[in-house]
Protein backbone atom coordinates (compact mmCIF):
# COMPACT_ATOMS: atom_id res chain seq x y z
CA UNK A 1 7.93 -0.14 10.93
CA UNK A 2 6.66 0.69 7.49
CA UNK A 3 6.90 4.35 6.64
CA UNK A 4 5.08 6.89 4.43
CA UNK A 5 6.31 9.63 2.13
CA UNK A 6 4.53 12.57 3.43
CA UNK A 7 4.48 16.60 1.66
CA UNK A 8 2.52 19.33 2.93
CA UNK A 9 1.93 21.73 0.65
CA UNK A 10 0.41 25.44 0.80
CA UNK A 11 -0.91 27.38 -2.19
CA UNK A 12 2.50 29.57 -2.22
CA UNK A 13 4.95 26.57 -0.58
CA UNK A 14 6.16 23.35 0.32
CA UNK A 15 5.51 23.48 3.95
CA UNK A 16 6.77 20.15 5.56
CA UNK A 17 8.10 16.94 3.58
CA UNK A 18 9.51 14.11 4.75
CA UNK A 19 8.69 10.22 5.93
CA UNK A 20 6.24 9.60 8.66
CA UNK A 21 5.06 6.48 10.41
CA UNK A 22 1.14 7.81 10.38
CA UNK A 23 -0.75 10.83 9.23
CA UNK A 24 -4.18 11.95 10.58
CA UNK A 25 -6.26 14.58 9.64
CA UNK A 26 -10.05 15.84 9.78
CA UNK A 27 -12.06 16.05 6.50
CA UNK A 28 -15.30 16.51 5.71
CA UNK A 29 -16.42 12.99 6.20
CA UNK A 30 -14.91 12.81 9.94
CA UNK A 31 -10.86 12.03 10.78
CA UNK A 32 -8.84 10.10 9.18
CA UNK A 33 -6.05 8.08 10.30
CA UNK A 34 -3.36 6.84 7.10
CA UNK A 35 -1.02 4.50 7.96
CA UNK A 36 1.58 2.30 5.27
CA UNK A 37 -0.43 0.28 2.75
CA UNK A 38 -3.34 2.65 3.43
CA UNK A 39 -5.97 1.81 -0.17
CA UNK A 40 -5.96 5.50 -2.32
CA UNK A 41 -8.22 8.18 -1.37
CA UNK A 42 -9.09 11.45 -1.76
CA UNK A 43 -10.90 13.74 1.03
CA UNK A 44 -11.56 17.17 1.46
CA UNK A 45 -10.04 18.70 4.18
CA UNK A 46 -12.59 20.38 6.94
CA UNK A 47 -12.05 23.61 7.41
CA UNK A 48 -10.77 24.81 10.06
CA UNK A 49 -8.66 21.26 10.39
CA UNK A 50 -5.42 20.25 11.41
CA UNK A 51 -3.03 17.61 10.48
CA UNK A 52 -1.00 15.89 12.24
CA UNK A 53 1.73 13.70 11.34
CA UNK A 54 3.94 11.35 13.47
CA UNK A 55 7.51 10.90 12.89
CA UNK A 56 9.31 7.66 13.85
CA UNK A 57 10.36 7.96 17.09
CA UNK A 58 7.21 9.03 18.69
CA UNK A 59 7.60 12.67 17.76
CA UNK A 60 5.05 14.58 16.16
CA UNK A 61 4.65 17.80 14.38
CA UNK A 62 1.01 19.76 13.61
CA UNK A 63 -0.61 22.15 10.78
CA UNK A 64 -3.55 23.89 11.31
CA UNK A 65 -4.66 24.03 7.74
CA UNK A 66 -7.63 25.86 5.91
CA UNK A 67 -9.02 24.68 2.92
CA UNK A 68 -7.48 22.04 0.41
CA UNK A 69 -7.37 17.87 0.08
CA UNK A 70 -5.37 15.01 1.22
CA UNK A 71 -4.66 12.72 -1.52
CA UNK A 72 -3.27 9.06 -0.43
CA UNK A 73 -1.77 6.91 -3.30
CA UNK A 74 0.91 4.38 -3.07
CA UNK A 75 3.28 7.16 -2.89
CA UNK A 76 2.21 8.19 0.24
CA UNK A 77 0.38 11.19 1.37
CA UNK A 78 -0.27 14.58 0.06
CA UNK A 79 -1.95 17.36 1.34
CA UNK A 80 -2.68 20.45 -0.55
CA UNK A 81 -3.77 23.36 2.01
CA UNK A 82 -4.86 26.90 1.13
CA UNK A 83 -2.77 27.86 3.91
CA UNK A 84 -1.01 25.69 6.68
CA UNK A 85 0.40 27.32 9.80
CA UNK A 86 2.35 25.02 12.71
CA UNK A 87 0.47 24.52 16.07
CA UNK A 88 2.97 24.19 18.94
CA UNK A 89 3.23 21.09 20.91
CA UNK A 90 0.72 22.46 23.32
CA UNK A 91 -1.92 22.61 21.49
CA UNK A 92 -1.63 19.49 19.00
CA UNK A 93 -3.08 17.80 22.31
């Protein structure tokens, strides 16, 4: 499967980089869901919001984030947070 280059960045950090097969996260328009070949966008994150992003294999790892933007380009995917903190397993449910 097609994969995306992913960073997660917080105002003092990188937080999380690396390649993911989809990325989801809630802006102020509603979630979104960015897969491969996804067309460029910016949104503003909603706030409080999390992102989620799943790695091939099935796993997946989760931010809660405050504040910031996702930017999609044919790159891949980056999202700027004011501040990004990792949500155990539990809870990214």
């Amino acid at each position: 499967m097609a994969q995306l280059h992913v960073e997660l960045v917080a105002v003092e950090e990188k937080v999380w980089s690396g390649e993911a097969e989809m990325v989801v996260a809630r802006t102020t328009e509603g979630e979104l869901g960015v897969l491969p070949g996804h067309a460029p966008l910016l949104g503003q994150l909603a706030e409080p919001g999390q992102v989620r992003i799943k790695l091939p294999g099935g796993e997946q790892v989760s931010y809660e984030v405050a504040g910031g933007f996702l930017s999609v380009t044919g790159e891949g995917v980056t999202v700027l947070a004011e501040s990004a903190t990792p949500v155990s397993a539990a809870q990214s449910r």
